[in-house]
Structures are given as structure tokens and as C-alpha cells.
N, C-alpha and C. Protein backbone atom coordinates (compact mmCIF):
# COMPACT_ATOMS: atom_id res chain seq x y z
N UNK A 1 9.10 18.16 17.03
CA UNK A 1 8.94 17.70 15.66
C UNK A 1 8.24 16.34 15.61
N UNK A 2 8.74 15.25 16.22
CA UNK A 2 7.82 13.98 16.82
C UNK A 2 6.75 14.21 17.01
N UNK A 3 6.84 14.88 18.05
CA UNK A 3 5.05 15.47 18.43
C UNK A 3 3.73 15.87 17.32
N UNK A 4 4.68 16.34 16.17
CA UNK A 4 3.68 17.15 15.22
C UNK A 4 3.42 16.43 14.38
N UNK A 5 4.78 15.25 13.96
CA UNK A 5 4.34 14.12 12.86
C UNK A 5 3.58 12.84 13.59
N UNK A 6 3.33 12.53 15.02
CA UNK A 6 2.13 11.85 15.66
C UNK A 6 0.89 12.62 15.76
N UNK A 7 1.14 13.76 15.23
CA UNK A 7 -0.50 14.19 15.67
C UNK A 7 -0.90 14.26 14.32
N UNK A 8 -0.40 14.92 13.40
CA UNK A 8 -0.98 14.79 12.14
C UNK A 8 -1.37 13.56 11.68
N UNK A 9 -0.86 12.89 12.32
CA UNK A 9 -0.70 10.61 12.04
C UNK A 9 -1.83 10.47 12.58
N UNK A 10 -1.97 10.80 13.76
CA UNK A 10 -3.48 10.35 14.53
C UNK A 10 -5.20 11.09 14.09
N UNK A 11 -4.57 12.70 13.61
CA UNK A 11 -5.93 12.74 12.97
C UNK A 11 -6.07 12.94 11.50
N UNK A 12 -5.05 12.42 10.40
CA UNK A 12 -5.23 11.90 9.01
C UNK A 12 -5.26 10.84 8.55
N UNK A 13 -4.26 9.57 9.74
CA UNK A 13 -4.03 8.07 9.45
C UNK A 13 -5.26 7.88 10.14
N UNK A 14 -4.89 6.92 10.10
CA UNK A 14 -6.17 5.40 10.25
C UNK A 14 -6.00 5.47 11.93
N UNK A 15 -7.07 5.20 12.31
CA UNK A 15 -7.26 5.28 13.86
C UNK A 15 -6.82 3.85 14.50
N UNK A 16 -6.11 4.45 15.22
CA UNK A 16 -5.50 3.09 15.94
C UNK A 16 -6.26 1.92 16.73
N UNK A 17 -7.04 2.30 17.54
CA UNK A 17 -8.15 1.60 17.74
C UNK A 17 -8.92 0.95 16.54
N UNK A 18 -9.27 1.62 15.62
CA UNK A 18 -10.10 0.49 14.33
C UNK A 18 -9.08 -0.48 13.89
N UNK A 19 -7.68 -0.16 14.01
CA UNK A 19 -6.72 -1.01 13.34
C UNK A 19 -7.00 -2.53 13.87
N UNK A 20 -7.21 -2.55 14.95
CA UNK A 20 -6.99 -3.53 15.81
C UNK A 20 -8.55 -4.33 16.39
N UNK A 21 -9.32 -3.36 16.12
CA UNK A 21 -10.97 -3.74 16.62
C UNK A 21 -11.19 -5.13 15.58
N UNK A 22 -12.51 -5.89 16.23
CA UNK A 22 -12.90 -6.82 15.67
C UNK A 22 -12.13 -8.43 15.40
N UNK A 23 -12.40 -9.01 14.99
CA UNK A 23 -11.73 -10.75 14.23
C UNK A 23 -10.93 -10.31 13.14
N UNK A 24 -10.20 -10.82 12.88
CA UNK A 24 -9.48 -10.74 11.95
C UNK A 24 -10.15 -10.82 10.40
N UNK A 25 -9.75 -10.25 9.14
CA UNK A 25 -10.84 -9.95 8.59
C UNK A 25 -10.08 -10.39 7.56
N UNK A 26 -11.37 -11.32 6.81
CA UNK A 26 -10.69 -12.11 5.45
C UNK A 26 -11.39 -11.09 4.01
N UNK A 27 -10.66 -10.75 3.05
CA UNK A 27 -10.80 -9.82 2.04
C UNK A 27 -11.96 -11.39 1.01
N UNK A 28 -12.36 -10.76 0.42
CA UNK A 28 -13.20 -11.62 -0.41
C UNK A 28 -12.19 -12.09 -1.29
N UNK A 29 -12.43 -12.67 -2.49
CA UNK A 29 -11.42 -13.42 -3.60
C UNK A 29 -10.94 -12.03 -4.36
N UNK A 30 -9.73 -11.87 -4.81
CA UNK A 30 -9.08 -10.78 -5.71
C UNK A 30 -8.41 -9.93 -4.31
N UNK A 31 -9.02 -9.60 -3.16
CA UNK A 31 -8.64 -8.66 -2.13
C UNK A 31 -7.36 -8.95 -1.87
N UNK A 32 -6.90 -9.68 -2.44
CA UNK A 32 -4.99 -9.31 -1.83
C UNK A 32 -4.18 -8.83 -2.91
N UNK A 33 -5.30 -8.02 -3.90
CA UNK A 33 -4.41 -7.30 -4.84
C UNK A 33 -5.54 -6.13 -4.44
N UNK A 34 -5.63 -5.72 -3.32
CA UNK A 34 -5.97 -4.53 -2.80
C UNK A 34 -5.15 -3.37 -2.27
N UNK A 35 -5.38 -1.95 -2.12
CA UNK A 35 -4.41 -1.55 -1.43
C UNK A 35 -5.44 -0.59 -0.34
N UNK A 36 -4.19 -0.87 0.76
CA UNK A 36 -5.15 -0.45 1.98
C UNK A 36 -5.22 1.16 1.89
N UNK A 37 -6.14 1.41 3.00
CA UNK A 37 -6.20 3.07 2.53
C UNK A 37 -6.65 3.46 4.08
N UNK A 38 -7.38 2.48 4.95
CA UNK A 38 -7.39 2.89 6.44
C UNK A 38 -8.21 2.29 7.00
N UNK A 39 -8.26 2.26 8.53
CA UNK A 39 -9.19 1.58 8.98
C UNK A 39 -9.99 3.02 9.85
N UNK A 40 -11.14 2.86 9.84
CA UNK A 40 -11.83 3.96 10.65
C UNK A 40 -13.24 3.86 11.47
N UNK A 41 -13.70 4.45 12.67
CA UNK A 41 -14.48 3.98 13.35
C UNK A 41 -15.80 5.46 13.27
N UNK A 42 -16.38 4.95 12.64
CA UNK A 42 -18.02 5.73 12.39
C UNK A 42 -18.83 5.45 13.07
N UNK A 43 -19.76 6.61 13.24
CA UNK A 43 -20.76 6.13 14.16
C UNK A 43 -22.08 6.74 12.98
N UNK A 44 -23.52 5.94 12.91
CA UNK A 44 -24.17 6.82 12.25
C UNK A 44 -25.03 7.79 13.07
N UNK A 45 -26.19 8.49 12.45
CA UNK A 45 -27.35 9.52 13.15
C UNK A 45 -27.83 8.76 14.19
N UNK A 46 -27.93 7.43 13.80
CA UNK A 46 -29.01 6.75 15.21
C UNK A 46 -27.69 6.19 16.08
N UNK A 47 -26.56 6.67 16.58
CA UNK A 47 -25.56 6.29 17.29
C UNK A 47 -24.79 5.06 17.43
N UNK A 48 -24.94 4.02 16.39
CA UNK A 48 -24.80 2.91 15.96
C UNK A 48 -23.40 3.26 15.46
N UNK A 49 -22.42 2.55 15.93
CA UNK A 49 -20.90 2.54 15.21
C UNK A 49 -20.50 1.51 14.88
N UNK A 50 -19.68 1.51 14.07
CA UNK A 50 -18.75 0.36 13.57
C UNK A 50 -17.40 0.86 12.79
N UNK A 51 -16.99 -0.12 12.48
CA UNK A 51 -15.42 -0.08 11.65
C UNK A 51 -15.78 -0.12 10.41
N UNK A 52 -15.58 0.34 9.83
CA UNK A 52 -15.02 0.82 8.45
C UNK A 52 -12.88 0.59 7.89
N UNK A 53 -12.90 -0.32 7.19
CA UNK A 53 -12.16 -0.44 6.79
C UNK A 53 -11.95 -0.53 4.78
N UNK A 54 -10.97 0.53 4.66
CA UNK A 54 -11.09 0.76 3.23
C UNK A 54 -10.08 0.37 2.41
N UNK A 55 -10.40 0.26 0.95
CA UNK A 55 -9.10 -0.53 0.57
C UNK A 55 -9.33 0.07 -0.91
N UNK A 56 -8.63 0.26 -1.94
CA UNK A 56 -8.93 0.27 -3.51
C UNK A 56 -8.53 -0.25 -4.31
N UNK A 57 -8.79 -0.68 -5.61
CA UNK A 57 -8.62 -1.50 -6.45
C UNK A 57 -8.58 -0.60 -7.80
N UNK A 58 -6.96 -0.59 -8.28
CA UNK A 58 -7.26 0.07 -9.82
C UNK A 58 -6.97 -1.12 -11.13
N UNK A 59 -7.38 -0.69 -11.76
CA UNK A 59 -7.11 -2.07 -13.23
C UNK A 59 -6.10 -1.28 -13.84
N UNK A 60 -5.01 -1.67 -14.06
CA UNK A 60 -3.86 -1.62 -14.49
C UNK A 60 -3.73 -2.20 -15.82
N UNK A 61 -4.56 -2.63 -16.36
CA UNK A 61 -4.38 -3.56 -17.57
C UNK A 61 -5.34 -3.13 -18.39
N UNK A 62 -6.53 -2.29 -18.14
CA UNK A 62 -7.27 -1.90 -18.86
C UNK A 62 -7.96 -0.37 -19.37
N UNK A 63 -8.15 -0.08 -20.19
CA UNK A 63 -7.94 0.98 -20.62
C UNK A 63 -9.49 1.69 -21.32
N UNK A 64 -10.46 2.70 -20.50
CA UNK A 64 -9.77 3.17 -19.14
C UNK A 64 -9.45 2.71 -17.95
N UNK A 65 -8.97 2.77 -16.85
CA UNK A 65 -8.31 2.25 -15.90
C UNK A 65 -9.34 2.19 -15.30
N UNK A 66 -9.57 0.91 -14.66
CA UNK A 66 -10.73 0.87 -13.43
C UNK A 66 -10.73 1.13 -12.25
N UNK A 67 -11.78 1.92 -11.43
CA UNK A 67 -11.21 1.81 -10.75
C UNK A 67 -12.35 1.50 -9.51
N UNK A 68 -11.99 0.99 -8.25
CA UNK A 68 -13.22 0.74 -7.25
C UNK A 68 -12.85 0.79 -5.85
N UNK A 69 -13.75 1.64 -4.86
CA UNK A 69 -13.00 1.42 -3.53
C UNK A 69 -13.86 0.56 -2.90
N UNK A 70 -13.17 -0.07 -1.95
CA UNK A 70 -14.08 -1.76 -1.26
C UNK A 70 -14.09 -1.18 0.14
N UNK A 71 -14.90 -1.24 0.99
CA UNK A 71 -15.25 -1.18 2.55
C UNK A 71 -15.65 -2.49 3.25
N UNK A 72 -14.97 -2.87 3.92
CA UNK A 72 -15.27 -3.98 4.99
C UNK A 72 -16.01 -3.77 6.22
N UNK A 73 -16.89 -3.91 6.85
CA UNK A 73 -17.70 -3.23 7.79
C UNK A 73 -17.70 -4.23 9.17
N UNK A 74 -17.27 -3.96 10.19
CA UNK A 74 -17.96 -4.40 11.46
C UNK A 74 -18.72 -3.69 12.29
N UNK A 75 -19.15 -4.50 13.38
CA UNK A 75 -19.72 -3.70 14.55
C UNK A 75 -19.91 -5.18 15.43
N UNK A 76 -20.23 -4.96 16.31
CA UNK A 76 -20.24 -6.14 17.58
C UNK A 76 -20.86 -6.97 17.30
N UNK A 77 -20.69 -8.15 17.04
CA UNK A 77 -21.92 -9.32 17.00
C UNK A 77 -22.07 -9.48 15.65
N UNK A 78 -21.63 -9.18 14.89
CA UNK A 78 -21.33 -9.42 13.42
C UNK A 78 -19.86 -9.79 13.01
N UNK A 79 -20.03 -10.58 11.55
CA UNK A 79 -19.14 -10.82 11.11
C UNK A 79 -18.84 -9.92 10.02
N UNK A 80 -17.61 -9.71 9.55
CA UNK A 80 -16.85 -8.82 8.15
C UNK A 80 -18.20 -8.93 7.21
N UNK A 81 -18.15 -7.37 6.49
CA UNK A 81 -19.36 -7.22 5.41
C UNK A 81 -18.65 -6.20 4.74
N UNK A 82 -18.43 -7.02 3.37
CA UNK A 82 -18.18 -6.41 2.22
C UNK A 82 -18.85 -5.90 1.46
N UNK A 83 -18.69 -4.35 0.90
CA UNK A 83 -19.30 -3.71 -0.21
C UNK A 83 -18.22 -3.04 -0.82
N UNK A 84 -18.50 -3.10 -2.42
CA UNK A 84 -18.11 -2.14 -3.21
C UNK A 84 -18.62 -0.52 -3.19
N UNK A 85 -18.13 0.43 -2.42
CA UNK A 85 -19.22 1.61 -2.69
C UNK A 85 -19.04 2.56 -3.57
N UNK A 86 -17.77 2.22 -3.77
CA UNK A 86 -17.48 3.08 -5.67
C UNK A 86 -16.82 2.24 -6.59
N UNK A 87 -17.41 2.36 -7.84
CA UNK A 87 -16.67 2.01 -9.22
C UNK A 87 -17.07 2.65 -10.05
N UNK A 88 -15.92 2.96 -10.81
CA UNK A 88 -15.89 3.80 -12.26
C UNK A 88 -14.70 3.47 -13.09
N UNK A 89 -14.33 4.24 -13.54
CA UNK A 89 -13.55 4.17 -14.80
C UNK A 89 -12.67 5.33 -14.87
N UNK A 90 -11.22 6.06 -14.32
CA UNK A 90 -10.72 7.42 -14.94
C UNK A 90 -10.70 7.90 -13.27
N UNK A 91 -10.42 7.02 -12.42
CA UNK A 91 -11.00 8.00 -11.07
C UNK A 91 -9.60 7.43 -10.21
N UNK A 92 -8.88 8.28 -9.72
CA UNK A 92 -7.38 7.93 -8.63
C UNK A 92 -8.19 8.20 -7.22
N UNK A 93 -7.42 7.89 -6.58
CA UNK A 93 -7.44 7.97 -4.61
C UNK A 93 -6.16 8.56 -4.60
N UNK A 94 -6.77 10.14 -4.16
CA UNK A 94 -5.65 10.82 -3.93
C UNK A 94 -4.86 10.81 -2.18
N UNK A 95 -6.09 10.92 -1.67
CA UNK A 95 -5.79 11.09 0.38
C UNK A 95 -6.80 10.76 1.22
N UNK A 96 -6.68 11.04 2.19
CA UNK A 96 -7.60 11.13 3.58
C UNK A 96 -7.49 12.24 3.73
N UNK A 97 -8.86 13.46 3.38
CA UNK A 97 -8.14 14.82 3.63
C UNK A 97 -8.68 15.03 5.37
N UNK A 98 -9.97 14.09 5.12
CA UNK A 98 -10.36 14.77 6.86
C UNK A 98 -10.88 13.35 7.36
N UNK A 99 -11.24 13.14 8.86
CA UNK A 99 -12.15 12.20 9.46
C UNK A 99 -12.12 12.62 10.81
N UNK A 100 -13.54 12.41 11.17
CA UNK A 100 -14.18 12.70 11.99
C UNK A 100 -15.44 10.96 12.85
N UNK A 101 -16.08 11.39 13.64
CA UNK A 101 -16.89 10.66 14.29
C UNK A 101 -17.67 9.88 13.65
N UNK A 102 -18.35 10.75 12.67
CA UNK A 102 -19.49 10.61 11.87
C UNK A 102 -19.10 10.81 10.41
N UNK A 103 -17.99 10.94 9.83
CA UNK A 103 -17.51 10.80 8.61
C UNK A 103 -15.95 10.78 8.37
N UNK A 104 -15.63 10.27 6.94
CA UNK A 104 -14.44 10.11 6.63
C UNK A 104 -14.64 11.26 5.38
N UNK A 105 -13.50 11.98 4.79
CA UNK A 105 -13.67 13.15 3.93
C UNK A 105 -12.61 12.45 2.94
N UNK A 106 -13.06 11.99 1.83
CA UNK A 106 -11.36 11.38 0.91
C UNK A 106 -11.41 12.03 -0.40
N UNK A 107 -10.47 12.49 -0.66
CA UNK A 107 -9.99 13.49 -1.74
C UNK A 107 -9.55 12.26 -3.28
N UNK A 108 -10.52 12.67 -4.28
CA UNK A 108 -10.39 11.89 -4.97
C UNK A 108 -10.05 12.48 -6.52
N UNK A 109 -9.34 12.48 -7.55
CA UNK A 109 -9.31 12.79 -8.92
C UNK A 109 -9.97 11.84 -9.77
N UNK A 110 -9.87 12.66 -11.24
CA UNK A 110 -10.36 12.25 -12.51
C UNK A 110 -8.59 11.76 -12.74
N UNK A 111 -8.71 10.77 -13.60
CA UNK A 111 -7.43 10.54 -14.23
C UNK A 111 -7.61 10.31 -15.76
N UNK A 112 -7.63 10.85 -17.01
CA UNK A 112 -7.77 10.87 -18.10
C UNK A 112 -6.78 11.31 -18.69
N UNK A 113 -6.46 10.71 -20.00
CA UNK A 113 -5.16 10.72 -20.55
C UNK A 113 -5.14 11.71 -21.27
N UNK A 114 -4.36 13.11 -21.49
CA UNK A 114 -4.27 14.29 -21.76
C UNK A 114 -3.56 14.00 -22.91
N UNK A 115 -3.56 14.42 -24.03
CA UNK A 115 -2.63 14.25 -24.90
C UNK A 115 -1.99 15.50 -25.33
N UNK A 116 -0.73 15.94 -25.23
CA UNK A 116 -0.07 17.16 -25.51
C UNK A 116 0.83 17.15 -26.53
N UNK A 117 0.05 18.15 -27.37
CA UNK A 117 0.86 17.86 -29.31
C UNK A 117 2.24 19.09 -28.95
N UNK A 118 3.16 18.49 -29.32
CA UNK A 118 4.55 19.39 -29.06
C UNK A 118 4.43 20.11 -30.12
N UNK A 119 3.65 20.73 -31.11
CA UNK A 119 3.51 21.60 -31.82
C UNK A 119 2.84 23.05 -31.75
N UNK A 120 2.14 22.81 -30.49
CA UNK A 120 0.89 23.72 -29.93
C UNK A 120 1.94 24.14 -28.74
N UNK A 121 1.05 25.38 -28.08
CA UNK A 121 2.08 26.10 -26.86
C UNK A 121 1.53 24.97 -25.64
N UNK A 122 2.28 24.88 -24.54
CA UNK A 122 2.07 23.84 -23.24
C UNK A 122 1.24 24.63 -22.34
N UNK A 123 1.85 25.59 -22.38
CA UNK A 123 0.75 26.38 -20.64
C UNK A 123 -1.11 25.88 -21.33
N UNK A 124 -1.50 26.46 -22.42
CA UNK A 124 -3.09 26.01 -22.28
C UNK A 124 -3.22 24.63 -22.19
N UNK A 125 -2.48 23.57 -22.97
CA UNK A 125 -2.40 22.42 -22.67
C UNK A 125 -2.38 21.88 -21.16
N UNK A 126 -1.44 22.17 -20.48
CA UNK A 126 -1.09 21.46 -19.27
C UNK A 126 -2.49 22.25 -18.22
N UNK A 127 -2.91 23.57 -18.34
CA UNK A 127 -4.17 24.10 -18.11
C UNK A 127 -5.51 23.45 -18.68
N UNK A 128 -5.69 22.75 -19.86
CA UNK A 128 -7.06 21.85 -19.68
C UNK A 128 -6.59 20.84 -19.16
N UNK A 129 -5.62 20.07 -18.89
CA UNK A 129 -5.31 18.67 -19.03
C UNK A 129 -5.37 18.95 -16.91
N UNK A 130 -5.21 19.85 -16.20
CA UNK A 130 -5.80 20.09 -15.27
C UNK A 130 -7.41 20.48 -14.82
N UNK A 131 -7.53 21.43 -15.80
CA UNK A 131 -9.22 21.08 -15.42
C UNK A 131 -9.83 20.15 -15.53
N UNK A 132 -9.56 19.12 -16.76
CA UNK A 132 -9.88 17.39 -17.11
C UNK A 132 -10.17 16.77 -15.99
N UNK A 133 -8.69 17.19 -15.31
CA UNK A 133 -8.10 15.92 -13.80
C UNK A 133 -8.30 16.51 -12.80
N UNK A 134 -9.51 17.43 -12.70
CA UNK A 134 -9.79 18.14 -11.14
C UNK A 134 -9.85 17.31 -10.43
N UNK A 135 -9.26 17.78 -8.61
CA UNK A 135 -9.88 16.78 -7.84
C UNK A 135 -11.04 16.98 -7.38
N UNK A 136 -11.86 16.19 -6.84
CA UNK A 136 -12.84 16.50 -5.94
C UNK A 136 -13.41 15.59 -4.92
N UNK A 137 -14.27 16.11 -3.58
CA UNK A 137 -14.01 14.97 -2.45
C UNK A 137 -15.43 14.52 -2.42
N UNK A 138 -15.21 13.48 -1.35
CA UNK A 138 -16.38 12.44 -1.31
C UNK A 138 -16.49 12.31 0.24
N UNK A 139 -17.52 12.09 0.51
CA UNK A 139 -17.68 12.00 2.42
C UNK A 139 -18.64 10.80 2.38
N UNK A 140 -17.65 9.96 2.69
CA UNK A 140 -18.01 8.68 3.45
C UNK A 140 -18.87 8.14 4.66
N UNK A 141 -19.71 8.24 5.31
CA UNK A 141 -20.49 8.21 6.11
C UNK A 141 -21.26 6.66 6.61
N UNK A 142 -21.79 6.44 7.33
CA UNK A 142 -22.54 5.50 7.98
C UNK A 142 -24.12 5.57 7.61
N UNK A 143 -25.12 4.64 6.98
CA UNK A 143 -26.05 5.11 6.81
C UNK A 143 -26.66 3.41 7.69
N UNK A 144 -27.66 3.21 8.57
CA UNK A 144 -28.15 1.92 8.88
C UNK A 144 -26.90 0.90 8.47
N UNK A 145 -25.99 1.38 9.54
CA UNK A 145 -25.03 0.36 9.46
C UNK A 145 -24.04 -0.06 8.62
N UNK A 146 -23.89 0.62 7.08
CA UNK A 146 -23.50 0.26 5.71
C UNK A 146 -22.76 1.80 5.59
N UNK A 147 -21.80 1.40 4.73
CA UNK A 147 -20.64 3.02 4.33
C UNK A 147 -21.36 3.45 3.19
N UNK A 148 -22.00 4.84 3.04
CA UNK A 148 -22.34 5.38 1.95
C UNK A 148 -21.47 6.56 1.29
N UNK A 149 -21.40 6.96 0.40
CA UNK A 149 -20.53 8.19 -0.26
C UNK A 149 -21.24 8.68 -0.44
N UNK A 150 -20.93 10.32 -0.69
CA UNK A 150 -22.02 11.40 -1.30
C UNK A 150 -20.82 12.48 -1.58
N UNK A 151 -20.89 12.83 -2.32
CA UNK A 151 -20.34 14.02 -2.97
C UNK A 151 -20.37 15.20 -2.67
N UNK A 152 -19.16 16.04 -2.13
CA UNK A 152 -19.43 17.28 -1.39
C UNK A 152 -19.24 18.28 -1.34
N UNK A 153 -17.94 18.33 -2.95
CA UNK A 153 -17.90 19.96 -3.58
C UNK A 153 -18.79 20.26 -4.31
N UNK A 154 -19.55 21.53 -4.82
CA UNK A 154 -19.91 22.24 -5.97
C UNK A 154 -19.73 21.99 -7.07
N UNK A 155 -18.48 21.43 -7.55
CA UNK A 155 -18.05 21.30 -8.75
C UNK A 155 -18.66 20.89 -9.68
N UNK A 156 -19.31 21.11 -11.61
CA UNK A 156 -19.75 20.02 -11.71
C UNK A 156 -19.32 18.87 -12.13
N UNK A 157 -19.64 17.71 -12.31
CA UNK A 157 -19.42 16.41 -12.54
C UNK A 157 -19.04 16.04 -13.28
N UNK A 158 -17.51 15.54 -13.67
CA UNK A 158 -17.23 15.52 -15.23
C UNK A 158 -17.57 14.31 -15.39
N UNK A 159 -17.93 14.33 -17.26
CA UNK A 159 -18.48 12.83 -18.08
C UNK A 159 -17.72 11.99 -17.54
N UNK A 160 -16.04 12.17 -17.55
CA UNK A 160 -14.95 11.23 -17.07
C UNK A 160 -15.52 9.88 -15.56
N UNK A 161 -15.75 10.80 -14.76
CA UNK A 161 -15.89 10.29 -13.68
C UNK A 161 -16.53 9.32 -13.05
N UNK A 162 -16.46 8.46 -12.26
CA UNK A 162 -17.18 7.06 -11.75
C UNK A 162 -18.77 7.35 -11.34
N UNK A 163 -19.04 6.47 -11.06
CA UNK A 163 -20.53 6.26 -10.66
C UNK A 163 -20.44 5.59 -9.45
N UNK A 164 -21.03 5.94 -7.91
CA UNK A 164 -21.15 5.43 -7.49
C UNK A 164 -21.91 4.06 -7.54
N UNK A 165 -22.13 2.95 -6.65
CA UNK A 165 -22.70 1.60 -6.98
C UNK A 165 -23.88 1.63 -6.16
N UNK A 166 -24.71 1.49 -6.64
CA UNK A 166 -26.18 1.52 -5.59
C UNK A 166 -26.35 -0.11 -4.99
């Protein structure tokens, strides 16, 4: 049973080796009202790796809820490099569904406020108020050194949803 909850730990958590790679790494101003989400070691097409470390930020105070995930980047001979590579508005961090060498796979929702009139029946209700809040994933990758996202179900794109940051 040990055995099965360390292995699922080692290939869904954060890689133990990135935990620990690099200088110690200072979050920019606001980053300690971050929440961590993993540290991970990418390599890109031209065999160039580094750490990837991820973190997200939701606005709690504003309405719609903001929301943004932050990546900290090393590799040898460099210092910590911060980017924002998503922000939007209506968007949760659901998991780490996969990671690999060359990518991280993170399972992400719409979060929009459903409103359900107790006068109307619930099953179609609680049925759009799920299609609203589909999830859908994002694959994180290495592009010249920098974490890029790209989008990797079919699904299409609801109005709700963030914009990545160019």
C-alpha cells in the first residue's frame, strides 16, 4: 500500500530532484500569497532543460475571480525568471493530471457562477451549470528556455475562459 501511494507521489507530485535543484528562489512582490502547485524538470526539442516551478494566484476579492498561474524558471548559470503564463478571469487549477520529460499536462476548469432558481427542476440546471464549468487541460512545455501553454483537448473554448499572456 506504501509502495503504491510513493509511486503515484513520484509520477503526479512534483519531482524530487526539481524540489531541491538550483539557489534558493525569491517569488517577486505579492508571491507569498501564492500557492504552490510543483516543481518540475523539462527539457525542450533542442535538449536544453531546466526547472520549472509553478505556483497560482486566484483574486478572492474580485468578481470575476482572477485568476493567474506564475512559473519560475532555472537552468545552470542563470538566475530565477519569472513569467506569468496564464491569466484570466473564471478559470480554477484543478491537478497535475500527467508529467513527463518534455511536458507537464495540468487539468484546469471554468469557474462561473451558476445560478439555480428553486422554482425550475435541478437535474437540467445542475447539467448546464456543468457544461458552463467543463474542465479542460493545458500542456505546459519548454519552448527556447521559457514555459509555454497550449491547449490540448478538442473542446471548444468557452467565452468564460482565460487568455493566455503572450
Amino acid at each position: 500500500m506504501i509502495a503504491a501511494v510513493i509511486g503515484v507521489l513520484t509520477f503526479l507530485g512534483p519531482d524530487p530532484a526539481a524540489v531541491v535543484a538550483g539557489p534558493p528562489v525569491r517569488l517577486p512582490d505579492g508571491g507569498d500569497r501564492w500557492d504552490w502547485v510543483g516543481a518540475f524538470r523539462l527539457t525542450d526539442s533542442k535538449g536544453k532543460a531546466a526547472i520549472v516551478r509553478l505556483y497560482t494566484q486566484t483574486g478572492v476579492w474580485t468578481v470575476p475571480n482572477s485568476f493567474a498561474l506564475h512559473a519560475m524558471t532555472w537552468s545552470e548559470g542563470r538566475e530565477w525568471k519569472h513569467q506569468t503564463v496564464l491569466e484570466g478571469y473564471r478559470i480554477v487549477f484543478c491537478r497535475v493530471r500527467d508529467r513527463d520529460a518534455d511536458a507537464v499536462i495540468l487539468e484546469m476548469r471554468n469557474n462561473t457562477l451558476v445560478r439555480i432558481d428553486p422554482h425550475r427542476e435541478l437535474g437540467p440546471q445542475l447539467k448546464r451549470a456543468d457544461e458552463i464549468n467543463k474542465q479542460f487541460l493545458l500542456r505546459l512545455v519548454l519552448v527556447d528556455g521559457s514555459p509555454v501553454l497550449k491547449r490540448i483537448d478538442s473542446e471548444p473554448r468557452s467565452k468564460t475562459a482565460g487568455t493566455q499572456k503572450k
